[in-house]
Protein backbone atom coordinates (compact mmCIF):
# COMPACT_ATOMS: atom_id res chain seq x y z
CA UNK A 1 -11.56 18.02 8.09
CA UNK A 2 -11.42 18.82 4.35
CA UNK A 3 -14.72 17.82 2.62
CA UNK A 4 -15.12 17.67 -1.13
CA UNK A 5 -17.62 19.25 -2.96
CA UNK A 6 -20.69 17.08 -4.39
CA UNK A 7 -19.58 15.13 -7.12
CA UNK A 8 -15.77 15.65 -6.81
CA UNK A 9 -12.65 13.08 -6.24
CA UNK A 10 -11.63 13.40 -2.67
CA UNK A 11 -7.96 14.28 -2.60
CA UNK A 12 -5.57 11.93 -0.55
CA UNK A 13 -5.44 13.49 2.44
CA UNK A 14 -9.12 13.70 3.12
CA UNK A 15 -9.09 9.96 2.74
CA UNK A 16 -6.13 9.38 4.78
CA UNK A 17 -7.77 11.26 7.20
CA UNK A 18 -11.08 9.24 6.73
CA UNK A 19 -9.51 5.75 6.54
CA UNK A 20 -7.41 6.62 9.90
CA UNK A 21 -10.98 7.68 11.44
CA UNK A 22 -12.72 4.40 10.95
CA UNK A 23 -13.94 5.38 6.88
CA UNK A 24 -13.68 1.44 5.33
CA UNK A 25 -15.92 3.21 2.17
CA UNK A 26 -13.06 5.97 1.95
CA UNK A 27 -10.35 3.09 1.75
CA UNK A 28 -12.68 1.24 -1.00
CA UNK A 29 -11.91 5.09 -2.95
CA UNK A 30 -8.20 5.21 -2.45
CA UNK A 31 -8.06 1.43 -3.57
CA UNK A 32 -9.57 1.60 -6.75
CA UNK A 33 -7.82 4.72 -7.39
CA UNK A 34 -4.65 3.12 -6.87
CA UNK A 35 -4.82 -0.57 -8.23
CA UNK A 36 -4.60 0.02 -11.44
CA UNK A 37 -1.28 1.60 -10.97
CA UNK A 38 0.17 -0.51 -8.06
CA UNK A 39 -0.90 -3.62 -9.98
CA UNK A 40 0.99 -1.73 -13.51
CA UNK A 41 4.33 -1.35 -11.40
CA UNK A 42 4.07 -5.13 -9.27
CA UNK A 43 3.34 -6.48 -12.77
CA UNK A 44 6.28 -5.22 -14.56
CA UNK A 45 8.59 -6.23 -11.72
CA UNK A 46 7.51 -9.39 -11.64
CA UNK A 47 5.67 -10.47 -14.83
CA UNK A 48 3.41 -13.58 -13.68
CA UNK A 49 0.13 -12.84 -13.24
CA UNK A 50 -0.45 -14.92 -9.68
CA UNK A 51 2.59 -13.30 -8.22
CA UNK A 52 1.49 -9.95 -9.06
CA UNK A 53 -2.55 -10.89 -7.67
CA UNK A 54 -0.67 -11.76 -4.30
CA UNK A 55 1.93 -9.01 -4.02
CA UNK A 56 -0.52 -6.38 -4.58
CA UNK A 57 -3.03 -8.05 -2.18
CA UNK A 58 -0.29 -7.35 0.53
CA UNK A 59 0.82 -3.67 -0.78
CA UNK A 60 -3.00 -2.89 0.37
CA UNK A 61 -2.59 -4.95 3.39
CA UNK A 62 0.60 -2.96 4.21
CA UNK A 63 -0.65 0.84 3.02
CA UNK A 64 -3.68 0.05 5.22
CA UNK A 65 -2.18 -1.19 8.35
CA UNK A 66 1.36 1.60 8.11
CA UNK A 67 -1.09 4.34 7.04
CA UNK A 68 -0.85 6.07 10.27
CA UNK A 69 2.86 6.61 9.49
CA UNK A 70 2.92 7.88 6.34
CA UNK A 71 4.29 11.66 6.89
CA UNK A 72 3.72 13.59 3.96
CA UNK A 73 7.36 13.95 3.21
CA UNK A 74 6.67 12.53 -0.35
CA UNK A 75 3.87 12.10 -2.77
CA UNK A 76 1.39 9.60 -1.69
CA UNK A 77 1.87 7.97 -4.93
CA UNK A 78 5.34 7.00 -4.32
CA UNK A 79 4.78 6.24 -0.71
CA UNK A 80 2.39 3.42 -1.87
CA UNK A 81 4.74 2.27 -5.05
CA UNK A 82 7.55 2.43 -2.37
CA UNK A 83 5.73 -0.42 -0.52
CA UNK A 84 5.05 -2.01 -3.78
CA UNK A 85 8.81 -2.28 -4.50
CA UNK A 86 10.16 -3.31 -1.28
CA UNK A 87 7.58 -6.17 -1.06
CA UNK A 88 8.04 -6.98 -4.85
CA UNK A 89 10.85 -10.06 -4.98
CA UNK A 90 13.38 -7.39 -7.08
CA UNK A 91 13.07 -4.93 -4.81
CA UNK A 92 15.96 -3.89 -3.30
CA UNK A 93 15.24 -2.65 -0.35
CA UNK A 94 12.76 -2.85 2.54
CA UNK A 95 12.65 0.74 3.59
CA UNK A 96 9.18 1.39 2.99
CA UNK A 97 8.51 -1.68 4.94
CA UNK A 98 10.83 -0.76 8.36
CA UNK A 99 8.60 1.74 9.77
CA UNK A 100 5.20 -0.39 9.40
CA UNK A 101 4.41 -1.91 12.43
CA UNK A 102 3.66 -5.22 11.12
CA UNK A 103 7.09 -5.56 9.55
CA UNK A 104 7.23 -7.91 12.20
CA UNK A 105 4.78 -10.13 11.77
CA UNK A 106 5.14 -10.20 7.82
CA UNK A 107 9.23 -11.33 8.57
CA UNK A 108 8.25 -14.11 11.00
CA UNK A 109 5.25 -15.08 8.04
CA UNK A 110 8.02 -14.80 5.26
CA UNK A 111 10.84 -16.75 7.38
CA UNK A 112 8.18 -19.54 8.20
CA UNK A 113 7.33 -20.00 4.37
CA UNK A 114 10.87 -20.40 3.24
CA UNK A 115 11.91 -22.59 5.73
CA UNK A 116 9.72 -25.04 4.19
């Protein structure tokens, strides 16, 4: 396991690593290092404030519960904005979404509300 030295930013994959052990303090780090630009992108997609809140409630959700499959092949960055835009209304596509095991359970959710 990669340890930062005293005082430094732990890179992602030291938190990734942490957060998959059990670490809920290192996914407190990668969240605040990432809302500000998740909740940026959401908010230009969808430009209402309430939406935004919501989707970028469930990006977390999503990046903590898929982290496991995240595989390195790209930037963690866009990995995470990846999940922002498929779960963003204008989005066009779900890809990010497919390989998180609760894609399930957030399409039964989603099906449920609109058939209200």
């Amino acid at each position: 396991m990669l340890v930062a030295a005293p005082g430094a930013q732990p890179d992602e994959s030291e938190l990734i690593e942490r957060i998959l052990a059990g670490d809920q303090a290192a996914f407190e780090q990668l969240y605040d290092r990432y809302l500000p630009r998740v909740f940026g992108f959401v908010q230009k997609r969808l430009d209402n404030r309430a939406d935004t809140e919501e989707t970028v409630q469930e990006v977390f959700f999503h990046v903590f519960s898929c982290l496991a499959s995240y595989r390195k092949e790209a930037h963690f960055a866009a990995w995470v904005l990846g999940i922002g835009a498929a779960l963003s209304p204008t989005g066009s596509s779900a890809s990010a979404i497919r390989r998180c095991p609760s894609r399930s359970r957030t399409s039964s959710r989603t099906s449920t509300m609109r058939r209200r």
